[in-house]
C-alpha atoms as a PDB file:
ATOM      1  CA  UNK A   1      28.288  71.233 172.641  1.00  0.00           C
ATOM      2  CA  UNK A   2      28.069  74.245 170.108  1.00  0.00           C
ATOM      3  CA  UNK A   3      30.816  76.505 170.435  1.00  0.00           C
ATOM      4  CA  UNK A   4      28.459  79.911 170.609  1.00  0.00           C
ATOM      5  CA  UNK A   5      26.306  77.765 173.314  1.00  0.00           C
ATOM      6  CA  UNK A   6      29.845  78.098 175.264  1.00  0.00           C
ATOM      7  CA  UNK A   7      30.676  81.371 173.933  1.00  0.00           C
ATOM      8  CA  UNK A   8      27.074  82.870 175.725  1.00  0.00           C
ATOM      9  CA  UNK A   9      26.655  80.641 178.752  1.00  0.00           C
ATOM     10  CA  UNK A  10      30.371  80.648 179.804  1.00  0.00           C
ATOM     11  CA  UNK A  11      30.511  84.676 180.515  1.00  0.00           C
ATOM     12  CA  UNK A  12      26.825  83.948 182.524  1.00  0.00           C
ATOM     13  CA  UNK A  13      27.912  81.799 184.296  1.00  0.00           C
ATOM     14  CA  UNK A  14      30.974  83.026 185.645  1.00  0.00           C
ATOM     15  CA  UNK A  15      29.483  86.548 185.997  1.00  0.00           C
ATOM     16  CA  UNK A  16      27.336  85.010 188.465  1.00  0.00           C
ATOM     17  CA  UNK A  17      29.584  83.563 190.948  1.00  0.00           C
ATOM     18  CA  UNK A  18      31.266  86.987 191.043  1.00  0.00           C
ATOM     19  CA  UNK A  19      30.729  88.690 194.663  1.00  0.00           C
ATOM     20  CA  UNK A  20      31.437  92.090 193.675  1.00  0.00           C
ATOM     21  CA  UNK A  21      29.570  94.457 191.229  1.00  0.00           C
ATOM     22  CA  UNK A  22      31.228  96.005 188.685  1.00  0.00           C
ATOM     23  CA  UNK A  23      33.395  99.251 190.045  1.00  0.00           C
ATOM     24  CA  UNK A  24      31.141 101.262 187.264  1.00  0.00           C
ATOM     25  CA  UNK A  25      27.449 100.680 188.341  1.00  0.00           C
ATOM     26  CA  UNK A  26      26.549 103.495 190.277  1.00  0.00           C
ATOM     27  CA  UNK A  27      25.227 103.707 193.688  1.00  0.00           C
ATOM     28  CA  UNK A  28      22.413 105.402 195.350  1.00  0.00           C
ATOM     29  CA  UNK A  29      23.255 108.670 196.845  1.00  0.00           C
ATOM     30  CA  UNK A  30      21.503 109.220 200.229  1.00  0.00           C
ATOM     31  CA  UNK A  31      21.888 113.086 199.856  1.00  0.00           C
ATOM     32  CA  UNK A  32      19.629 112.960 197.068  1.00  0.00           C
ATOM     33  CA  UNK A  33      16.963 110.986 198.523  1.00  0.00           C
ATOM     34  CA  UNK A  34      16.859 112.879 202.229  1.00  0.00           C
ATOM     35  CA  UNK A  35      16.233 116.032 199.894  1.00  0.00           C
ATOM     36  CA  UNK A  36      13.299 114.852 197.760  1.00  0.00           C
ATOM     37  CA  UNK A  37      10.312 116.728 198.488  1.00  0.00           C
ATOM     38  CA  UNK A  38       7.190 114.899 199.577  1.00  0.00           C
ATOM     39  CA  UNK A  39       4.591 113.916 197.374  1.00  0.00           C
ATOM     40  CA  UNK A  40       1.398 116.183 197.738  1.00  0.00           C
ATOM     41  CA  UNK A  41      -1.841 115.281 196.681  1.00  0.00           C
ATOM     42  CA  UNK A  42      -3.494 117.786 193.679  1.00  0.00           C
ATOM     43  CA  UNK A  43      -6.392 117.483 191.576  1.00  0.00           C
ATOM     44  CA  UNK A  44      -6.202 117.846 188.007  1.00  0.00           C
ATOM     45  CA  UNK A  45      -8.405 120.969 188.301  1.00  0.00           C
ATOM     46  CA  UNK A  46      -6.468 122.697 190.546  1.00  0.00           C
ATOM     47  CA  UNK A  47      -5.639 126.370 188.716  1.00  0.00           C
ATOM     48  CA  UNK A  48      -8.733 125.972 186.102  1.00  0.00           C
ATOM     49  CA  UNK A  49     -10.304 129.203 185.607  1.00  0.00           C
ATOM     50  CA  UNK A  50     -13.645 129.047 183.081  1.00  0.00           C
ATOM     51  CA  UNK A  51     -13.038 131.046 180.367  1.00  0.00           C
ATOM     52  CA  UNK A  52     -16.334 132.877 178.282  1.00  0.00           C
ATOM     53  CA  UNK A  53     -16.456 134.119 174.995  1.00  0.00           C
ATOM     54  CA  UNK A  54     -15.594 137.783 174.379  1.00  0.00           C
ATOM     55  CA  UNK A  55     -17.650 140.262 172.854  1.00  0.00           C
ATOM     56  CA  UNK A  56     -15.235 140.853 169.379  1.00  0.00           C
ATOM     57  CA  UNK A  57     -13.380 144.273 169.558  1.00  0.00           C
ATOM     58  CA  UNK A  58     -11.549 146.602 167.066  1.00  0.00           C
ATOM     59  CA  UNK A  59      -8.057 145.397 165.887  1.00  0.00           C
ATOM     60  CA  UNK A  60      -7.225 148.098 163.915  1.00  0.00           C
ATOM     61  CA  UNK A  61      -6.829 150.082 167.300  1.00  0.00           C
ATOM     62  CA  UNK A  62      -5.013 147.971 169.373  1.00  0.00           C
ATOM     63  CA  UNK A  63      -2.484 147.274 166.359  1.00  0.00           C
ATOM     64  CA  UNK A  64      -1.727 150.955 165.706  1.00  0.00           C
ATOM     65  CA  UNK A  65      -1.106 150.612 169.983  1.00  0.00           C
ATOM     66  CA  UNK A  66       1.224 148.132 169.939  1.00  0.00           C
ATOM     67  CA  UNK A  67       2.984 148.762 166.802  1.00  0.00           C
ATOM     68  CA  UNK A  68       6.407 151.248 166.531  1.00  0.00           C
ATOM     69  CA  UNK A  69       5.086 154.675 165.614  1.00  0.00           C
ATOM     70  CA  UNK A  70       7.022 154.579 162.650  1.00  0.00           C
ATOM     71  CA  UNK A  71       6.990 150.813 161.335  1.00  0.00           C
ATOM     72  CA  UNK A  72       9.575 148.188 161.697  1.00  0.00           C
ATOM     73  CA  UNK A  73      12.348 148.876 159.253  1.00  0.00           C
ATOM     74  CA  UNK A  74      12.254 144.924 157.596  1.00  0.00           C
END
């Protein structure tokens, strides 16, 4: 037999008889699943609002609006 056949079965096959798991695998926490909130049905649509074209306005206006009165010192 091929020592690397060994080398990969070996650890396989003694992992398997072992009647433990690992001290590191975690386990399920039953606080965490008692506080999950129940699924709920919702359409995709749900929220959708149809949205029309606008008639186009002045910029200039609402710039000078929203701007500092005296310009950002950049």
């Amino acid at each position: 037999m091929r020592p690397t056949i060994l080398v990969v079965a070996l650890p396989l096959i003694v992992g398997g008889c072992s009647s433990m798991p690992p001290t590191d695998v975690p386990t399920p926490d039953e606080d965490l699943f008692s506080t999950a909130r129940s699924i709920q049905y919702r359409t995709p649509l749900t929220g959708y609002v149809a949205r029309q074209p606008a008639d186009p306005k002045q910029w200039k206006r609402q710039n000078e609006l929203q701007s500092p009165s005296k310009g950002d010192a950049s």
